[in-house]
PDB file of N, CA and C in Angstrom:
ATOM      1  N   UNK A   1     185.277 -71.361  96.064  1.00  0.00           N
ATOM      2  CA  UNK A   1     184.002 -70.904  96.575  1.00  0.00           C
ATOM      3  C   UNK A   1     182.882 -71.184  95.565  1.00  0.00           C
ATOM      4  N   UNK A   2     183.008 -70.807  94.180  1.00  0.00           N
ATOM      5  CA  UNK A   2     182.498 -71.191  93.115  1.00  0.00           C
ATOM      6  C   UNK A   2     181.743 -72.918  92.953  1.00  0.00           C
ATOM      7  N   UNK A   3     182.768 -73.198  93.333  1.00  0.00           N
ATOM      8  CA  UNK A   3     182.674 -75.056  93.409  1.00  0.00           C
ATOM      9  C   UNK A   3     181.733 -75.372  94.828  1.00  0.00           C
ATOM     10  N   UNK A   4     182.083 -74.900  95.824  1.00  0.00           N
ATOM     11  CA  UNK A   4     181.200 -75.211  96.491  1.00  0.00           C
ATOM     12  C   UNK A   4     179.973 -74.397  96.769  1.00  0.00           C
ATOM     13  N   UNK A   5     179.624 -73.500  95.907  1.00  0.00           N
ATOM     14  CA  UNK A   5     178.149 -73.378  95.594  1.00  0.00           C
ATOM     15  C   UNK A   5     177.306 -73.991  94.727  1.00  0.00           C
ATOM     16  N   UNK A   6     177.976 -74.416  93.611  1.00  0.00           N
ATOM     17  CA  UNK A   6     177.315 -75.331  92.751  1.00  0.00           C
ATOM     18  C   UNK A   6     176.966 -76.603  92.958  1.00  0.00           C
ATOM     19  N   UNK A   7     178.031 -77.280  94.002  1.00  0.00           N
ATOM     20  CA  UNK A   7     177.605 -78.349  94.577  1.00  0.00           C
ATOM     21  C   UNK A   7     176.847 -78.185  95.739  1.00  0.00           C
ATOM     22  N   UNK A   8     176.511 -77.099  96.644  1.00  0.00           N
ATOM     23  CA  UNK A   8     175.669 -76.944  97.033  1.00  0.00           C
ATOM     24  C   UNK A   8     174.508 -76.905  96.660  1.00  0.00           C
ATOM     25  N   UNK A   9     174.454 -76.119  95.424  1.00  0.00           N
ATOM     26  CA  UNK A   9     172.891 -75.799  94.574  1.00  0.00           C
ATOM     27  C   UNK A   9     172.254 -77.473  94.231  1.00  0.00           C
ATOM     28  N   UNK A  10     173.060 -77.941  93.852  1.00  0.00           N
ATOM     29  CA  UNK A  10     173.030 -79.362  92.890  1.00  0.00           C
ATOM     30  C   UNK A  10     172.521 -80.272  94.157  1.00  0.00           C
ATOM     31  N   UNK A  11     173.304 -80.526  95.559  1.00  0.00           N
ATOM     32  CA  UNK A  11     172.468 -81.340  96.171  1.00  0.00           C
ATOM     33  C   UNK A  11     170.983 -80.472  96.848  1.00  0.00           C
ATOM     34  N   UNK A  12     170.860 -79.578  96.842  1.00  0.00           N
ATOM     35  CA  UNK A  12     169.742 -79.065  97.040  1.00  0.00           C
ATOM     36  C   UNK A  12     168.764 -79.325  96.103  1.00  0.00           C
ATOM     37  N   UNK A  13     168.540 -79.554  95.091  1.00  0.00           N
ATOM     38  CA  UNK A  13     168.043 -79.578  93.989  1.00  0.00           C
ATOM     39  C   UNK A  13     167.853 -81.072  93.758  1.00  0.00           C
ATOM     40  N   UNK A  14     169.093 -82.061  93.761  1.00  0.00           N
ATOM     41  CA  UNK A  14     168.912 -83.233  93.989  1.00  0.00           C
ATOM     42  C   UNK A  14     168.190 -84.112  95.095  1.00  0.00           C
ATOM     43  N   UNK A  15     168.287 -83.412  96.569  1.00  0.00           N
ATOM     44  CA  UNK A  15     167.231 -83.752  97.335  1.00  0.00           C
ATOM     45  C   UNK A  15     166.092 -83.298  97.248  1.00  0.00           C
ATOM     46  N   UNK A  16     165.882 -82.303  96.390  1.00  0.00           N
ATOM     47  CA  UNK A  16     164.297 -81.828  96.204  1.00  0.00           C
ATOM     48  C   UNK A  16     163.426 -83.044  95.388  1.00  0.00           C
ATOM     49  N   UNK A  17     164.146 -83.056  94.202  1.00  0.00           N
ATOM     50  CA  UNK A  17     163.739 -84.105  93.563  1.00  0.00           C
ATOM     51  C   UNK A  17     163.848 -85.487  93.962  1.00  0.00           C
ATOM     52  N   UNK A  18     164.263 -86.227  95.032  1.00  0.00           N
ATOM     53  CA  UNK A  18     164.325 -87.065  95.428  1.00  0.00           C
ATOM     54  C   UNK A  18     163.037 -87.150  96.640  1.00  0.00           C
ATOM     55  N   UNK A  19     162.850 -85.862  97.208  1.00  0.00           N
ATOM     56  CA  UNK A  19     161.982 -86.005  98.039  1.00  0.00           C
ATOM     57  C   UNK A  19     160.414 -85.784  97.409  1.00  0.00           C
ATOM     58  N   UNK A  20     160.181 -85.761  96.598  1.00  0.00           N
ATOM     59  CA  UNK A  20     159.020 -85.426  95.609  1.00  0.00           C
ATOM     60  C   UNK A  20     158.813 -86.683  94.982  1.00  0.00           C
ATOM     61  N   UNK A  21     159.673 -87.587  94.445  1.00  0.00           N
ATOM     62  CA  UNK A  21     159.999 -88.860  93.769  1.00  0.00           C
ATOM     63  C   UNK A  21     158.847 -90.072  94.424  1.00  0.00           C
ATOM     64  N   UNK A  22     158.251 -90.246  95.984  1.00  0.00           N
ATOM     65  CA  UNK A  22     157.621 -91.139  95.703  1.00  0.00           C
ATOM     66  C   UNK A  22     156.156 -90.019  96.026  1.00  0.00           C
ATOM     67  N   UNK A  23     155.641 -89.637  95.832  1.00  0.00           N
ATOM     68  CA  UNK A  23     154.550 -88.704  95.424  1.00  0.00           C
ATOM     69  C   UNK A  23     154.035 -88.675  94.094  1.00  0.00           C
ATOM     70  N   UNK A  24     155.101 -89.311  93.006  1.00  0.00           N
ATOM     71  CA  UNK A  24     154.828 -89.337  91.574  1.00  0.00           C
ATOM     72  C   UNK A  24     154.860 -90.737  91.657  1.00  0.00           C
ATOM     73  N   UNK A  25     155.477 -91.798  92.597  1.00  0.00           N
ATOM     74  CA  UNK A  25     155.122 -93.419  92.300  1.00  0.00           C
ATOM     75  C   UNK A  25     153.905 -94.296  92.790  1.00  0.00           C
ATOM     76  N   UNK A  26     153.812 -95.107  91.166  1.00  0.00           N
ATOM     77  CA  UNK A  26     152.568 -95.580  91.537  1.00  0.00           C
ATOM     78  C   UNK A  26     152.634 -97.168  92.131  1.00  0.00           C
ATOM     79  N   UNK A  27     151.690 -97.323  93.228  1.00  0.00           N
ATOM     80  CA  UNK A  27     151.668 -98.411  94.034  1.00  0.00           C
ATOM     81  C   UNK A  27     152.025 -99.399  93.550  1.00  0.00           C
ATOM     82  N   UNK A  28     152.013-101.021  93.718  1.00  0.00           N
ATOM     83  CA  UNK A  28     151.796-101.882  93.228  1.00  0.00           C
ATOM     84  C   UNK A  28     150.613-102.388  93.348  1.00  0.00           C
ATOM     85  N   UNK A  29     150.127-101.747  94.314  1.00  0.00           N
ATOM     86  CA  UNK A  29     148.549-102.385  94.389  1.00  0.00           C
ATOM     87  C   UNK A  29     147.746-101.128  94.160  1.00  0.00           C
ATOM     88  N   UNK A  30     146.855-101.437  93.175  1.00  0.00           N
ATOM     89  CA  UNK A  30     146.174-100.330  92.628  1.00  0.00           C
ATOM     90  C   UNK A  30     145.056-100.351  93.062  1.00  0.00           C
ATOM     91  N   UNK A  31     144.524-101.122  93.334  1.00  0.00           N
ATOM     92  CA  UNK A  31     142.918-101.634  93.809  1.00  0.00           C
ATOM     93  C   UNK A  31     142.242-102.544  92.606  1.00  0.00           C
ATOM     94  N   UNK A  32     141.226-102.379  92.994  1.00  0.00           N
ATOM     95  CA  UNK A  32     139.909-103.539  91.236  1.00  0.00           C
ATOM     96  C   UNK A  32     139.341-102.271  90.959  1.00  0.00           C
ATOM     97  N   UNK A  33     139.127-102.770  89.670  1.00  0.00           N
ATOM     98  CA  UNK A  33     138.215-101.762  88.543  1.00  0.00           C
ATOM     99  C   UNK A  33     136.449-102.405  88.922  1.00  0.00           C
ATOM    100  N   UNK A  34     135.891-101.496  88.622  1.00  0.00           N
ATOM    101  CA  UNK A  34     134.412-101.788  88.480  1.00  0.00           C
ATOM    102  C   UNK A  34     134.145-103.259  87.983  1.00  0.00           C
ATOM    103  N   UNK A  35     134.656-103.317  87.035  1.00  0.00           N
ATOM    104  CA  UNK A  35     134.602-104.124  85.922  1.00  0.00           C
ATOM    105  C   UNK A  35     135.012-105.663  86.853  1.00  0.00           C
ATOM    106  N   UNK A  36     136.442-105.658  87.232  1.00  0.00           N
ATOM    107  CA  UNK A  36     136.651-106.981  88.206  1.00  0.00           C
ATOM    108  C   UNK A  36     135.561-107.014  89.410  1.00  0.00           C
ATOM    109  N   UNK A  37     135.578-106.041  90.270  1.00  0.00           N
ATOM    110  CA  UNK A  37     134.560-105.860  91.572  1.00  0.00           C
ATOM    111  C   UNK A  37     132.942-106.733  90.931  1.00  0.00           C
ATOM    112  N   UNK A  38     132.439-106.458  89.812  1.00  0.00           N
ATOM    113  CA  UNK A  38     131.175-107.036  89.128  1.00  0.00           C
ATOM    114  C   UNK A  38     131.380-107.880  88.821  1.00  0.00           C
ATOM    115  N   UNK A  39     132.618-108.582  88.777  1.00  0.00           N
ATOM    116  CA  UNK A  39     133.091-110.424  87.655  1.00  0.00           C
ATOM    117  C   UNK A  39     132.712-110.807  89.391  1.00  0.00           C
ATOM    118  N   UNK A  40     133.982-110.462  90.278  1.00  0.00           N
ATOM    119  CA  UNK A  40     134.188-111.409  91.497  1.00  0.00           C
ATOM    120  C   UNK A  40     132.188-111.416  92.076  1.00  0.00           C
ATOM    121  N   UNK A  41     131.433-110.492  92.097  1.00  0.00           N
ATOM    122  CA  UNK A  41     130.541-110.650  92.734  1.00  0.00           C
ATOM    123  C   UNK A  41     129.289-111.404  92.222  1.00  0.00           C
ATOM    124  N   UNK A  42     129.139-111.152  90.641  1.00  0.00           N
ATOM    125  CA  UNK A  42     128.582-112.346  89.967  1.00  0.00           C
ATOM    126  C   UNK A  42     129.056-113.635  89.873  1.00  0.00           C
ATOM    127  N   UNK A  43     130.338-114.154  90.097  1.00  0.00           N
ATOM    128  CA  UNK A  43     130.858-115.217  90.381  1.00  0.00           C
ATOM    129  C   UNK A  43     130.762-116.224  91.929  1.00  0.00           C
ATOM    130  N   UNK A  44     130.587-115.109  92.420  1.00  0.00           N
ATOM    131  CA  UNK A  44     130.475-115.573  93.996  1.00  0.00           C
ATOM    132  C   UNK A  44     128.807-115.720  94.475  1.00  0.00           C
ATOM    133  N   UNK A  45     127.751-114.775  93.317  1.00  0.00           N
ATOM    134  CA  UNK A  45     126.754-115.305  93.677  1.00  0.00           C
ATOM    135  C   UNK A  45     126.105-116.435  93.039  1.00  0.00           C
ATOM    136  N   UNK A  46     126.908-116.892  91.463  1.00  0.00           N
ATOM    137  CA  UNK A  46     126.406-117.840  91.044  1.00  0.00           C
ATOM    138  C   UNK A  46     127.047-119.208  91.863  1.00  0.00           C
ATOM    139  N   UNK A  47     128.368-118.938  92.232  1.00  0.00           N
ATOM    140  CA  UNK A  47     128.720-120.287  93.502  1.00  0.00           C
ATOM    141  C   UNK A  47     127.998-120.556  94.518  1.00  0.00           C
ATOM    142  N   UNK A  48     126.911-119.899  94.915  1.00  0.00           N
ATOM    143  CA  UNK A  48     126.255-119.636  96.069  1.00  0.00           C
ATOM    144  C   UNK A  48     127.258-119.374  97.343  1.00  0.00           C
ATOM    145  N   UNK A  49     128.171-118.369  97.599  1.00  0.00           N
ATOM    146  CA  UNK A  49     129.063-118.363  98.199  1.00  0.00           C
ATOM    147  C   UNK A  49     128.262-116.996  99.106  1.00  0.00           C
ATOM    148  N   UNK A  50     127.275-116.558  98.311  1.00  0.00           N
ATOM    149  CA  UNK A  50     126.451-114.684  98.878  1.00  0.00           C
ATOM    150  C   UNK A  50     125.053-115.195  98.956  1.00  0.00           C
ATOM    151  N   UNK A  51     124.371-115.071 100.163  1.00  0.00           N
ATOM    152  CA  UNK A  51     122.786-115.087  99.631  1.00  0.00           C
ATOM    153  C   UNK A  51     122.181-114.237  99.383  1.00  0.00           C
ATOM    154  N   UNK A  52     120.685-114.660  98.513  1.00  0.00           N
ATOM    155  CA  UNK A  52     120.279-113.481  97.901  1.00  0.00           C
ATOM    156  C   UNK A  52     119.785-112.733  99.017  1.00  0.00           C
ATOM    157  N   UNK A  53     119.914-111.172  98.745  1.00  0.00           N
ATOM    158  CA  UNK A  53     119.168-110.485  99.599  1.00  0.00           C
ATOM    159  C   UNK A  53     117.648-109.846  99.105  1.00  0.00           C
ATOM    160  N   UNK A  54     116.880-110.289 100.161  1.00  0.00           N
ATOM    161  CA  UNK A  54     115.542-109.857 100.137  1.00  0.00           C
ATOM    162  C   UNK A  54     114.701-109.743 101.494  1.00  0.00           C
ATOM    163  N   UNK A  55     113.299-109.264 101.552  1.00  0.00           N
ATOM    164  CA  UNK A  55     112.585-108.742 102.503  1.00  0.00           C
ATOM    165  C   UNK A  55     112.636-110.020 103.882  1.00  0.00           C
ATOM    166  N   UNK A  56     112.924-111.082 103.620  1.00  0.00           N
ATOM    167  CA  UNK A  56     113.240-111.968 104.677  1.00  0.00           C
ATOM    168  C   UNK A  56     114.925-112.334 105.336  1.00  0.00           C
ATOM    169  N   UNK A  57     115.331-112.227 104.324  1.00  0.00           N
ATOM    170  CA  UNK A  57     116.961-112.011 104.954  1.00  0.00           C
ATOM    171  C   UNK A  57     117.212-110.599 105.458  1.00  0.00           C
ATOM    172  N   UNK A  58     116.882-109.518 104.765  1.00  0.00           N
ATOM    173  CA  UNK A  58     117.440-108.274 104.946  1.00  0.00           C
ATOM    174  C   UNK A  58     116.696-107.541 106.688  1.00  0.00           C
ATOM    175  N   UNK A  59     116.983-106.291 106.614  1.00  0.00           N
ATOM    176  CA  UNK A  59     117.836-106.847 107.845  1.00  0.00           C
ATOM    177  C   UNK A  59     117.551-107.823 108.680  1.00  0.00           C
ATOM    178  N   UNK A  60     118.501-108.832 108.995  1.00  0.00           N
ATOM    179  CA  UNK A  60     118.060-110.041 109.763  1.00  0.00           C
ATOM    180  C   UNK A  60     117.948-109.200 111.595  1.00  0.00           C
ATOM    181  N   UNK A  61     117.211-109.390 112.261  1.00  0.00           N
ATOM    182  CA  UNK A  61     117.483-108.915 113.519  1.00  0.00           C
ATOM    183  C   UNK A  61     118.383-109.873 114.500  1.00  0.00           C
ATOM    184  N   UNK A  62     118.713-109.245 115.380  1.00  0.00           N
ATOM    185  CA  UNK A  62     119.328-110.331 116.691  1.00  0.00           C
ATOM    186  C   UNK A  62     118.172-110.660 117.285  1.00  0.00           C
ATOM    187  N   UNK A  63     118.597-111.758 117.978  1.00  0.00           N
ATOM    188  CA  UNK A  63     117.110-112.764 118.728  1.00  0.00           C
ATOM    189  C   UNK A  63     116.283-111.647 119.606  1.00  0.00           C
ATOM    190  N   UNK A  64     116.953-110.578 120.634  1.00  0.00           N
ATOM    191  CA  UNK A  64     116.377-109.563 120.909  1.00  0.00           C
ATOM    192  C   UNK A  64     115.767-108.562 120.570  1.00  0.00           C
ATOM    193  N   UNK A  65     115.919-108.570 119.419  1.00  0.00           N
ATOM    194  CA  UNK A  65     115.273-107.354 118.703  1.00  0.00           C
ATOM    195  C   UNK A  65     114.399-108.247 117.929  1.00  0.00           C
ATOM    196  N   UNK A  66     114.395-109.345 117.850  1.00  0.00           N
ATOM    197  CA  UNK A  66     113.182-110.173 117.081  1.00  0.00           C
ATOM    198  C   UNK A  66     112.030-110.075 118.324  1.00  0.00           C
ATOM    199  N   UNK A  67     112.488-110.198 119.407  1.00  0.00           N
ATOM    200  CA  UNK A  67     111.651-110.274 120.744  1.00  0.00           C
ATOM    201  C   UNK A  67     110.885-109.276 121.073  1.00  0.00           C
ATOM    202  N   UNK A  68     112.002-108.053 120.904  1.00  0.00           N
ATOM    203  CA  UNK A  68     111.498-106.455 121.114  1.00  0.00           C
ATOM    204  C   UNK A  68     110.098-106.399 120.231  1.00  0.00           C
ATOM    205  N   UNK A  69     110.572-107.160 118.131  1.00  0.00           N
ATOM    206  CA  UNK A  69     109.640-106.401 117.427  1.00  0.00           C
ATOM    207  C   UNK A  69     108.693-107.610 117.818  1.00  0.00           C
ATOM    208  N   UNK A  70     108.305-108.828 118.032  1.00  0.00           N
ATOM    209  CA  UNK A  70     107.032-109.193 118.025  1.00  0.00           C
ATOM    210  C   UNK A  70     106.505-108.423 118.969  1.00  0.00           C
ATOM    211  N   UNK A  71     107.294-108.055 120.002  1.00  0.00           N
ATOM    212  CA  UNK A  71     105.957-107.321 121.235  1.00  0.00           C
ATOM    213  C   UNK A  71     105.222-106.249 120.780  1.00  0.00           C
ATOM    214  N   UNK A  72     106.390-105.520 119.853  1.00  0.00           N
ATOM    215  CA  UNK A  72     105.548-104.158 119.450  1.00  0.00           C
ATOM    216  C   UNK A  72     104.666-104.473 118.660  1.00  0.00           C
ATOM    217  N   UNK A  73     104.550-105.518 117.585  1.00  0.00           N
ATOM    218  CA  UNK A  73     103.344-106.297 116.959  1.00  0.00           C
ATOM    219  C   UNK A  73     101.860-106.996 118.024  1.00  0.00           C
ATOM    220  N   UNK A  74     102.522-107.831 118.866  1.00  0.00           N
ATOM    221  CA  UNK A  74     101.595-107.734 119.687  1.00  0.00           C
ATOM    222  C   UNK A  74     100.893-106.519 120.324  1.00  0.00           C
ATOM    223  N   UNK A  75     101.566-105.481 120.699  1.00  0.00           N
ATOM    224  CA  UNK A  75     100.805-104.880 120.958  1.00  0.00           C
ATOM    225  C   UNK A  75     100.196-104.015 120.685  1.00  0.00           C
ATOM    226  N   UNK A  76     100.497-103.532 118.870  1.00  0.00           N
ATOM    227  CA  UNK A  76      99.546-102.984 118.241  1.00  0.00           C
ATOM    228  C   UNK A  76      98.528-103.623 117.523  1.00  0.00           C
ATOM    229  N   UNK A  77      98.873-104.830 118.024  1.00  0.00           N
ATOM    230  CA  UNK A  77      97.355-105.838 117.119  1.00  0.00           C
ATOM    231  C   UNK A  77      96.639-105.563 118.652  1.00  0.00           C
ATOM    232  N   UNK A  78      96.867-105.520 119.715  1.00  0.00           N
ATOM    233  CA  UNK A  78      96.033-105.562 121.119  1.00  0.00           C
ATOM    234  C   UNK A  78      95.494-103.445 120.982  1.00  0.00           C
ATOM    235  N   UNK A  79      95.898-102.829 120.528  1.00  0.00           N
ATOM    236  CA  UNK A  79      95.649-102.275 120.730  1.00  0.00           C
ATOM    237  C   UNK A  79      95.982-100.466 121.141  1.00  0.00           C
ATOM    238  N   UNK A  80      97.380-101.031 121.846  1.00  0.00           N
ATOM    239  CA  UNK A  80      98.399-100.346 122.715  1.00  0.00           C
ATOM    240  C   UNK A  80      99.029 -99.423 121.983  1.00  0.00           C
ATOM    241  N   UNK A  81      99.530 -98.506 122.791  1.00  0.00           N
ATOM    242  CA  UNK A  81     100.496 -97.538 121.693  1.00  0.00           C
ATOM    243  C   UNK A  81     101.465 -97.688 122.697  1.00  0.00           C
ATOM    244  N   UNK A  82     102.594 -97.474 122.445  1.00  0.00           N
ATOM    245  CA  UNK A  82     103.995 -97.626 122.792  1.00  0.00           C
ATOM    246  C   UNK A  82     104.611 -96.163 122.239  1.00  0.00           C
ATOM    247  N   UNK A  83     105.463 -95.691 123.595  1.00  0.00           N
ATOM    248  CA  UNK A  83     106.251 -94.262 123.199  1.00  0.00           C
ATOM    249  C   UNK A  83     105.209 -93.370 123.933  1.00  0.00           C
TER     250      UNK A  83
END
């Protein structure tokens, strides 16, 4: 009876720790550090692979919403209020 409590205790104890075991392992993929994330993106903008962003690229609109905003330009150069 002795014996089979201890080996009871023991796989209890042994599946505890087994089930806890990958909770303490670390990935193989860890992710990038700051440090790489800033190499790859200065690298990719000196390849010209990124364009620069500024007041003419940023936000670029869709052809419809380029359409939408000249009207609303037109029609506060005419005059109009809209809304």
């Amino acid at each position: 009876m002795r014996n089979a409590k201890t080996t009871l205790i023991g796989g209890v104890l042994l599946s505890a720790l087994l089930a806890t075991a990958p909770a303490f392992a670390q990935s193989t993929y860890g992710g990038k550090t700051r440090a790489e994330v800033k190499a790859e993106l200065a690298s990719a903008r000196s390849a010209g692979d990124l364009d620069a962003v500024n007041a003419l690229s940023y936000p670029q609109l869709r052809p419809y919403q380029e359409r939408h905003a000249q009207q609303l330009r037109a029609d506060a150069d005419n005059g109009h209020t809209t809304r």
